[in-house]
PDB file of N, CA and C in Angstrom:
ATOM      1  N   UNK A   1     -11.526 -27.186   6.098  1.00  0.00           N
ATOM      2  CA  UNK A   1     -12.107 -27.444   4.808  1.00  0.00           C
ATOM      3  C   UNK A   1     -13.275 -28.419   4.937  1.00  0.00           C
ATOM      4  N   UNK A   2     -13.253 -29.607   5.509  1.00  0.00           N
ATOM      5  CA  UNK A   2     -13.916 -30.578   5.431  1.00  0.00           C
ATOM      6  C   UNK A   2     -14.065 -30.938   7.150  1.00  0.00           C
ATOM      7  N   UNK A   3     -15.073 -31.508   7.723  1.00  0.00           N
ATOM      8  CA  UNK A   3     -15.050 -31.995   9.079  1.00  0.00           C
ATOM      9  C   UNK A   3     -14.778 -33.892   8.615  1.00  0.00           C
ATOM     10  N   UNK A   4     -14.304 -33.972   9.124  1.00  0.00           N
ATOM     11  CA  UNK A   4     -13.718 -35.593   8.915  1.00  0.00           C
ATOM     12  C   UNK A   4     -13.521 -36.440  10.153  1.00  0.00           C
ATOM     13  N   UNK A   5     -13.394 -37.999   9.946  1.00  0.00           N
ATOM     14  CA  UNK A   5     -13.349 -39.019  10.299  1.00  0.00           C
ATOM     15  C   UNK A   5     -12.796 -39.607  10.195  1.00  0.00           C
ATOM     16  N   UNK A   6     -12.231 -40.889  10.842  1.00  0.00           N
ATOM     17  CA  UNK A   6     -11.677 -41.914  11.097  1.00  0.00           C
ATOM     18  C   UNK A   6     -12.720 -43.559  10.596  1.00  0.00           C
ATOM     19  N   UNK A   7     -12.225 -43.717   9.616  1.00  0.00           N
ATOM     20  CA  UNK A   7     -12.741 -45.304   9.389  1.00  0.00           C
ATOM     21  C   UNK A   7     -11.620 -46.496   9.097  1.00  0.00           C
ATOM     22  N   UNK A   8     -11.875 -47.567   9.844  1.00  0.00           N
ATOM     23  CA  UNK A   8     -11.500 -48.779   9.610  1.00  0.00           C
ATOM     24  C   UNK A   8     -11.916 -49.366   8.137  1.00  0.00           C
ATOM     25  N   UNK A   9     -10.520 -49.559   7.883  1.00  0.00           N
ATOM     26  CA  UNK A   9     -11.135 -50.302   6.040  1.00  0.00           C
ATOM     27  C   UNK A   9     -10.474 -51.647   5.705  1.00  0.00           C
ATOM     28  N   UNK A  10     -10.848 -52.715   5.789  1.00  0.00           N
ATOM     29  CA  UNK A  10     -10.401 -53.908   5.472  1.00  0.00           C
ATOM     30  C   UNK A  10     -10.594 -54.423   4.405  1.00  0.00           C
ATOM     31  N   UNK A  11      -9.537 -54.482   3.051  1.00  0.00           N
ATOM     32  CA  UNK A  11      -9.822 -55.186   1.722  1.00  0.00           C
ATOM     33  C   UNK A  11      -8.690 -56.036   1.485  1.00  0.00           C
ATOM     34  N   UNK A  12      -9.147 -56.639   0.673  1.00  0.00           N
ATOM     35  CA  UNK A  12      -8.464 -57.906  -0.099  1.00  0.00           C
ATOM     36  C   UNK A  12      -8.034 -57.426  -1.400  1.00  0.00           C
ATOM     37  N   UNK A  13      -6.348 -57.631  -1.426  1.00  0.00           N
ATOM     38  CA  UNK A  13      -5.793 -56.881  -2.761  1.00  0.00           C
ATOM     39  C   UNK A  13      -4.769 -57.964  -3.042  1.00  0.00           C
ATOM     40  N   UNK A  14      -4.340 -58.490  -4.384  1.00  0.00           N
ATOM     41  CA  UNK A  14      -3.646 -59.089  -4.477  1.00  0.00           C
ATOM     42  C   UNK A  14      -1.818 -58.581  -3.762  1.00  0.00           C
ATOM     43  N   UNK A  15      -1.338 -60.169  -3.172  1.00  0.00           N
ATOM     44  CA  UNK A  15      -0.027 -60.023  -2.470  1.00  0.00           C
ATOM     45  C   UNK A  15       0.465 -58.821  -2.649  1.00  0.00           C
ATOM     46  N   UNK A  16       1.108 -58.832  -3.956  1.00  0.00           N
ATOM     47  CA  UNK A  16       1.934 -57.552  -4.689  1.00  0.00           C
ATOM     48  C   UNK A  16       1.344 -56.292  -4.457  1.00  0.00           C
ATOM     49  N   UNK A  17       0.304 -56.318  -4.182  1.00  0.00           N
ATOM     50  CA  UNK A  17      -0.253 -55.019  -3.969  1.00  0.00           C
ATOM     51  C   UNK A  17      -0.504 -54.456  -2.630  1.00  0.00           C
ATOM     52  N   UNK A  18      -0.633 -55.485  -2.384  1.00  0.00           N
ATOM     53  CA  UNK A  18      -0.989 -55.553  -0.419  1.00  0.00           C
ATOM     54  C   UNK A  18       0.234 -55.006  -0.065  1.00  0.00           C
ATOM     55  N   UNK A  19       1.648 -55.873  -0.338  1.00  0.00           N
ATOM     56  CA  UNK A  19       2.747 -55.548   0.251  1.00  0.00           C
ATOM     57  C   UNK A  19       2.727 -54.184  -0.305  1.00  0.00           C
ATOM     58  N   UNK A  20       2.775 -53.593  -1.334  1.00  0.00           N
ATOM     59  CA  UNK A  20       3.407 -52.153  -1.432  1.00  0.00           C
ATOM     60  C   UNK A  20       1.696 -51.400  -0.464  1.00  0.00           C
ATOM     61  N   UNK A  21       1.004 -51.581  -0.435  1.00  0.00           N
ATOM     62  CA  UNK A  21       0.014 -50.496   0.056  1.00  0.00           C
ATOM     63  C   UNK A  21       0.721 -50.971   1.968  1.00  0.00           C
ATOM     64  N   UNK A  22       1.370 -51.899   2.782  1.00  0.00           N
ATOM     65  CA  UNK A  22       1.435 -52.052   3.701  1.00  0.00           C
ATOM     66  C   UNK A  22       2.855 -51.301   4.180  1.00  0.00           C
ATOM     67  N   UNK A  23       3.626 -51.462   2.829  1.00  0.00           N
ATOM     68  CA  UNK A  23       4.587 -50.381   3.047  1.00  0.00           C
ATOM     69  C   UNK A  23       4.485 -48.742   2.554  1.00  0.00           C
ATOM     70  N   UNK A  24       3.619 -48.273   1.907  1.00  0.00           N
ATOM     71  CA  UNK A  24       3.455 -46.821   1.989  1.00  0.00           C
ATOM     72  C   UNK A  24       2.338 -46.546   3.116  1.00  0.00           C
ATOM     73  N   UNK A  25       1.521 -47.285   4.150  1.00  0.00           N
ATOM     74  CA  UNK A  25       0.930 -47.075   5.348  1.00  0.00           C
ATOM     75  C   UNK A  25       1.884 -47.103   6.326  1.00  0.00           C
ATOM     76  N   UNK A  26       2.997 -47.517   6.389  1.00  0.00           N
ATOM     77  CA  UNK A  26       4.113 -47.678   6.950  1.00  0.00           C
ATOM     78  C   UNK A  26       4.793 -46.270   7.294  1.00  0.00           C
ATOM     79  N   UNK A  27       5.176 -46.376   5.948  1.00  0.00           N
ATOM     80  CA  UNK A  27       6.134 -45.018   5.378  1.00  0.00           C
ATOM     81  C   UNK A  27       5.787 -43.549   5.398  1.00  0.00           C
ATOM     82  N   UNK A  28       4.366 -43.575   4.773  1.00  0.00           N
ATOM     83  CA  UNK A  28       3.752 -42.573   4.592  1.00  0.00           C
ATOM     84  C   UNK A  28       1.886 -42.506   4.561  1.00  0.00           C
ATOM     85  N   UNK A  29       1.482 -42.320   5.956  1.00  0.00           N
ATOM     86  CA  UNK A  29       0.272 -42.731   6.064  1.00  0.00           C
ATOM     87  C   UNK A  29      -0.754 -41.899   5.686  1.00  0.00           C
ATOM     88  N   UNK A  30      -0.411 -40.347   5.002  1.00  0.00           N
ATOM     89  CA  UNK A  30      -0.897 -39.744   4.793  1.00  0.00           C
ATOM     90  C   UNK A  30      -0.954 -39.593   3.212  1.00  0.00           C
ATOM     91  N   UNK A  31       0.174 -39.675   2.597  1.00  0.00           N
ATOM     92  CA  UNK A  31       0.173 -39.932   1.075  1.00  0.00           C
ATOM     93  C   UNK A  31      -0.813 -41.475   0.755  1.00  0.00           C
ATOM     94  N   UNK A  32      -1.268 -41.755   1.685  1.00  0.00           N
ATOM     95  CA  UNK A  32      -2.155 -43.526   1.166  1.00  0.00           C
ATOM     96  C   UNK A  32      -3.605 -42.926   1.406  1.00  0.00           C
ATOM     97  N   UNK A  33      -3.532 -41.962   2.632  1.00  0.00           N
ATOM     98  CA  UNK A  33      -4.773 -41.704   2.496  1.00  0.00           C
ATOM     99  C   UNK A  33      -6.014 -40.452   2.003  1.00  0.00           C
ATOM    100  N   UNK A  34      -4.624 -39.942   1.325  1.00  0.00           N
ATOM    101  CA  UNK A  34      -4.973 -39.087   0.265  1.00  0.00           C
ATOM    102  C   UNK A  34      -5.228 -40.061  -1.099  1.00  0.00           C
ATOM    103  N   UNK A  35      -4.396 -40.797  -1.359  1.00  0.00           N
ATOM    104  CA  UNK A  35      -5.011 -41.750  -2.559  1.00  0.00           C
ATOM    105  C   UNK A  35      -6.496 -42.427  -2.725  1.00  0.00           C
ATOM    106  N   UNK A  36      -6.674 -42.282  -1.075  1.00  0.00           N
ATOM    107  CA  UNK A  36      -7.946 -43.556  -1.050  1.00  0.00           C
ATOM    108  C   UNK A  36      -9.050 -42.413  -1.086  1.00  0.00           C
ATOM    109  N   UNK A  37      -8.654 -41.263  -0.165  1.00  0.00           N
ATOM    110  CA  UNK A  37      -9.789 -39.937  -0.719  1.00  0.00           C
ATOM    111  C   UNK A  37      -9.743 -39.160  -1.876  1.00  0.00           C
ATOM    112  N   UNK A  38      -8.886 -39.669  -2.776  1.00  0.00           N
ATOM    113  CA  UNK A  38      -8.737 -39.014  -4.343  1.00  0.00           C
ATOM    114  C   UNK A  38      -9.965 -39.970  -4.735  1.00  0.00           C
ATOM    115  N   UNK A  39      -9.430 -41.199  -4.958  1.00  0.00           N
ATOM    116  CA  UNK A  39     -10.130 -42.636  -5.641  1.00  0.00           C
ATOM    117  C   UNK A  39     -11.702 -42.413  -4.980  1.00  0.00           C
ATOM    118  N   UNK A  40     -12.209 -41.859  -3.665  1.00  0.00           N
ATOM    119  CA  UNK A  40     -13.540 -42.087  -3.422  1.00  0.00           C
ATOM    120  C   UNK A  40     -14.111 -40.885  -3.384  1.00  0.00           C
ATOM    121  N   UNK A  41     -13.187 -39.760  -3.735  1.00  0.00           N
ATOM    122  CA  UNK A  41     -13.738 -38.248  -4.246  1.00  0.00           C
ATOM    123  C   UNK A  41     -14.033 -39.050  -6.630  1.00  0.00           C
ATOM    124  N   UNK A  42     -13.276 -39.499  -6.887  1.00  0.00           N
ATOM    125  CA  UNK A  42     -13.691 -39.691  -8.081  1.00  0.00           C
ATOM    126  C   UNK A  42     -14.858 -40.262  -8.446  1.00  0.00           C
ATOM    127  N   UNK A  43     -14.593 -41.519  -7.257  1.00  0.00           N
ATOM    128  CA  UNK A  43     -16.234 -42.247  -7.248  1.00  0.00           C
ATOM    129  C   UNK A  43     -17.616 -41.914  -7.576  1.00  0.00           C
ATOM    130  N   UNK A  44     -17.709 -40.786  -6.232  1.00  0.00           N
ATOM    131  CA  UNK A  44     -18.570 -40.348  -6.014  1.00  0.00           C
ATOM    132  C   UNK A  44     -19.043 -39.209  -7.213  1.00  0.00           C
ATOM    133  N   UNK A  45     -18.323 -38.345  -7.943  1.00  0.00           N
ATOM    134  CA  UNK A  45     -18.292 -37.506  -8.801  1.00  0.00           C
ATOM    135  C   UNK A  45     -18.817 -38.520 -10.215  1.00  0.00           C
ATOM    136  N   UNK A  46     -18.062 -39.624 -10.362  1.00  0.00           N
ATOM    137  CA  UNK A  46     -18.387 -39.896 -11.603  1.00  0.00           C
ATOM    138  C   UNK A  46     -20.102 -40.734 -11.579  1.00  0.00           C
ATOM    139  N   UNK A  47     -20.470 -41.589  -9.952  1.00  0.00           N
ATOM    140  CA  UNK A  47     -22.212 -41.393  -9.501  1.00  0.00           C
ATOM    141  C   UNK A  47     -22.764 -40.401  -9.908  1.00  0.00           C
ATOM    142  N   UNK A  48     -22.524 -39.164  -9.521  1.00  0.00           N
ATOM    143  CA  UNK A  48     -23.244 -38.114  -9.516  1.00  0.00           C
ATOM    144  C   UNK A  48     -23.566 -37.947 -10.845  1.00  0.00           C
ATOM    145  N   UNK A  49     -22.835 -37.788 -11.435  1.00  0.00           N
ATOM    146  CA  UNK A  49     -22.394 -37.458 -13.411  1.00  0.00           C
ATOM    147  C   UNK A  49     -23.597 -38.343 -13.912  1.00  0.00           C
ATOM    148  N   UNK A  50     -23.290 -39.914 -13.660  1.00  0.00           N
ATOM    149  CA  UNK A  50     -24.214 -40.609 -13.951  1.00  0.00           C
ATOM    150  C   UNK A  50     -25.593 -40.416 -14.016  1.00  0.00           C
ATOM    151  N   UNK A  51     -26.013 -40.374 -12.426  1.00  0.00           N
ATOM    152  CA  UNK A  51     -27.481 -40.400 -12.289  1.00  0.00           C
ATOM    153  C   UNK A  51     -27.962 -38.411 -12.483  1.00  0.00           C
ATOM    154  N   UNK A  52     -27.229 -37.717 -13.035  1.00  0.00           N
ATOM    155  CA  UNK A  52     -27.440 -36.415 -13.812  1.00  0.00           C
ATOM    156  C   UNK A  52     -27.996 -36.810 -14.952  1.00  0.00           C
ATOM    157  N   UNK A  53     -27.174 -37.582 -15.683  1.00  0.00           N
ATOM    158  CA  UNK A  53     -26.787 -38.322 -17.276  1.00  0.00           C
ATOM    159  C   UNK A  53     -28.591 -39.105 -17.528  1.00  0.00           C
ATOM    160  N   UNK A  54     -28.641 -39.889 -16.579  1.00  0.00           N
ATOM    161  CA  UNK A  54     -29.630 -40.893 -16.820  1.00  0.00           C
ATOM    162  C   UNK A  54     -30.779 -39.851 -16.296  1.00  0.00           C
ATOM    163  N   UNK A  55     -30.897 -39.188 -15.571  1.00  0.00           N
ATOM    164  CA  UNK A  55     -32.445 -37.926 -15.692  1.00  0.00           C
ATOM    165  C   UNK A  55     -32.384 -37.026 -16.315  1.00  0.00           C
ATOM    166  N   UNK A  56     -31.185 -37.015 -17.060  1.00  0.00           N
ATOM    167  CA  UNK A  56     -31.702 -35.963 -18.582  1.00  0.00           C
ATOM    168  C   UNK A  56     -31.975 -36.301 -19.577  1.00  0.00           C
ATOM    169  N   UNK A  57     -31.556 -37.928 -19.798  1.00  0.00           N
ATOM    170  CA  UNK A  57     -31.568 -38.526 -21.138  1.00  0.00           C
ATOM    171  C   UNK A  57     -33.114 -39.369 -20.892  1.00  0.00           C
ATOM    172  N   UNK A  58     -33.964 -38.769 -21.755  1.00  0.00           N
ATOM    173  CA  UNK A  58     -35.636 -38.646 -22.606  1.00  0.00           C
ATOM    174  C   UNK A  58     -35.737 -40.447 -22.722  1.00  0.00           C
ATOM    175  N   UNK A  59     -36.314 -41.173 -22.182  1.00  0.00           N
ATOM    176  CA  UNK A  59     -36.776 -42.759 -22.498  1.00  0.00           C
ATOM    177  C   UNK A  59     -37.356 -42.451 -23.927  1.00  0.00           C
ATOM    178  N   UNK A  60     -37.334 -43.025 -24.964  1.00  0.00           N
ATOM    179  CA  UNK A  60     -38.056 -43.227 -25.829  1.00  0.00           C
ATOM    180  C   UNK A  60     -38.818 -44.571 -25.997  1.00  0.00           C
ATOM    181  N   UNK A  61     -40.492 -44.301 -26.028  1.00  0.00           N
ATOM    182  CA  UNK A  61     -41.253 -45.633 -26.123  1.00  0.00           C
ATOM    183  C   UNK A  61     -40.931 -46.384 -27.280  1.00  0.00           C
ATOM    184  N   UNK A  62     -41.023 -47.246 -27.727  1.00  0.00           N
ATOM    185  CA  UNK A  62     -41.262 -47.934 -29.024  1.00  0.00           C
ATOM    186  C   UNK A  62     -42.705 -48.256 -29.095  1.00  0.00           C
ATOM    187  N   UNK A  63     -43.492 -48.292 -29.654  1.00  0.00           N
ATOM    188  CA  UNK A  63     -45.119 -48.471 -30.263  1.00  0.00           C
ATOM    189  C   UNK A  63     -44.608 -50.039 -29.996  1.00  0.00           C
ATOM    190  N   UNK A  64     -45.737 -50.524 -29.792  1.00  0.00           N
ATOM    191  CA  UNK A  64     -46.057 -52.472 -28.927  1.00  0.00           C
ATOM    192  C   UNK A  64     -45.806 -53.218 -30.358  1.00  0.00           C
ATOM    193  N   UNK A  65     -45.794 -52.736 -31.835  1.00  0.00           N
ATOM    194  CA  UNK A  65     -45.784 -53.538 -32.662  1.00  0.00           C
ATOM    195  C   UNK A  65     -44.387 -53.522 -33.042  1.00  0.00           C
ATOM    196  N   UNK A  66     -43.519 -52.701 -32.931  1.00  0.00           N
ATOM    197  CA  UNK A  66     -42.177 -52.735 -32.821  1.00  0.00           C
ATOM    198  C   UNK A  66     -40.869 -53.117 -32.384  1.00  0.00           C
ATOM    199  N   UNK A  67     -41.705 -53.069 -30.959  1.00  0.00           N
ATOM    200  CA  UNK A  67     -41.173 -53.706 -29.807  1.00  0.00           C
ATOM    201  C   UNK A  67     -39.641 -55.125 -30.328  1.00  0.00           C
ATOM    202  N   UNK A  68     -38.752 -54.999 -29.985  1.00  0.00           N
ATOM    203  CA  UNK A  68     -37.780 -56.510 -30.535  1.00  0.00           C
ATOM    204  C   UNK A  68     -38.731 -57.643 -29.977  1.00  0.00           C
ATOM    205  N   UNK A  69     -38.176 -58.569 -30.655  1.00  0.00           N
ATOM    206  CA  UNK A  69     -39.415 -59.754 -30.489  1.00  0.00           C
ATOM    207  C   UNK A  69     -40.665 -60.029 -30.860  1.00  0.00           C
ATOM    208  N   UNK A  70     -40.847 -58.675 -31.204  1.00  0.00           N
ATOM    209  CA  UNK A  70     -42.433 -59.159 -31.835  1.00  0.00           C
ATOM    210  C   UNK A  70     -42.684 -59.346 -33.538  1.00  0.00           C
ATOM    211  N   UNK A  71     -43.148 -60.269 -33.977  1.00  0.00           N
ATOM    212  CA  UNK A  71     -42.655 -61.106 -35.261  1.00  0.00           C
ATOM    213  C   UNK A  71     -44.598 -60.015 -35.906  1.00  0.00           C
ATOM    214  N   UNK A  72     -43.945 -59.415 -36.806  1.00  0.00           N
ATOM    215  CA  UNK A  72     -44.929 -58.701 -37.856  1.00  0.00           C
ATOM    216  C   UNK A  72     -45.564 -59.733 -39.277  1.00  0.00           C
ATOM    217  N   UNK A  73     -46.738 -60.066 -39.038  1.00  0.00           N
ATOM    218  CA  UNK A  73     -47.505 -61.046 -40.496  1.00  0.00           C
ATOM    219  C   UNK A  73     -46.354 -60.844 -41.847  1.00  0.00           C
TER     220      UNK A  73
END
């Protein structure tokens, strides 16, 4: 399906969390790292979405006398 890799990943998670992610790497090293390629398959999808989102959506100028901040006589 995919050609894949091996990466080293070192994060900082609070205790409680550390301990259970150190015991399902333990237990089950493949159910953890399907979680971490769910979570960075979502990532990347909801980037993409984004910068789709932001080059379809039209800037609208405001005319210089309109502009916020600018105090009208």
């Amino acid at each position: 399906m995919w050609n894949t890799r091996s990466v080293q990943l070192n994060v900082r998670l609070p205790q409680d969390i550390a301990a259970e992610a150190e015991e399902v790497q333990r237990s089950d090293p493949d159910f953890l790292s399907r979680i971490i390629q769910y979570g960075l398959t979502r990532r990347a999808i909801y980037h993409s979405l984004r910068e789709v989102e932001q080059r379809d959506t039209p800037v609208t100028a405001l005319p210089a006398d309109s502009a916020p901040g600018f105090l009208q006589p």
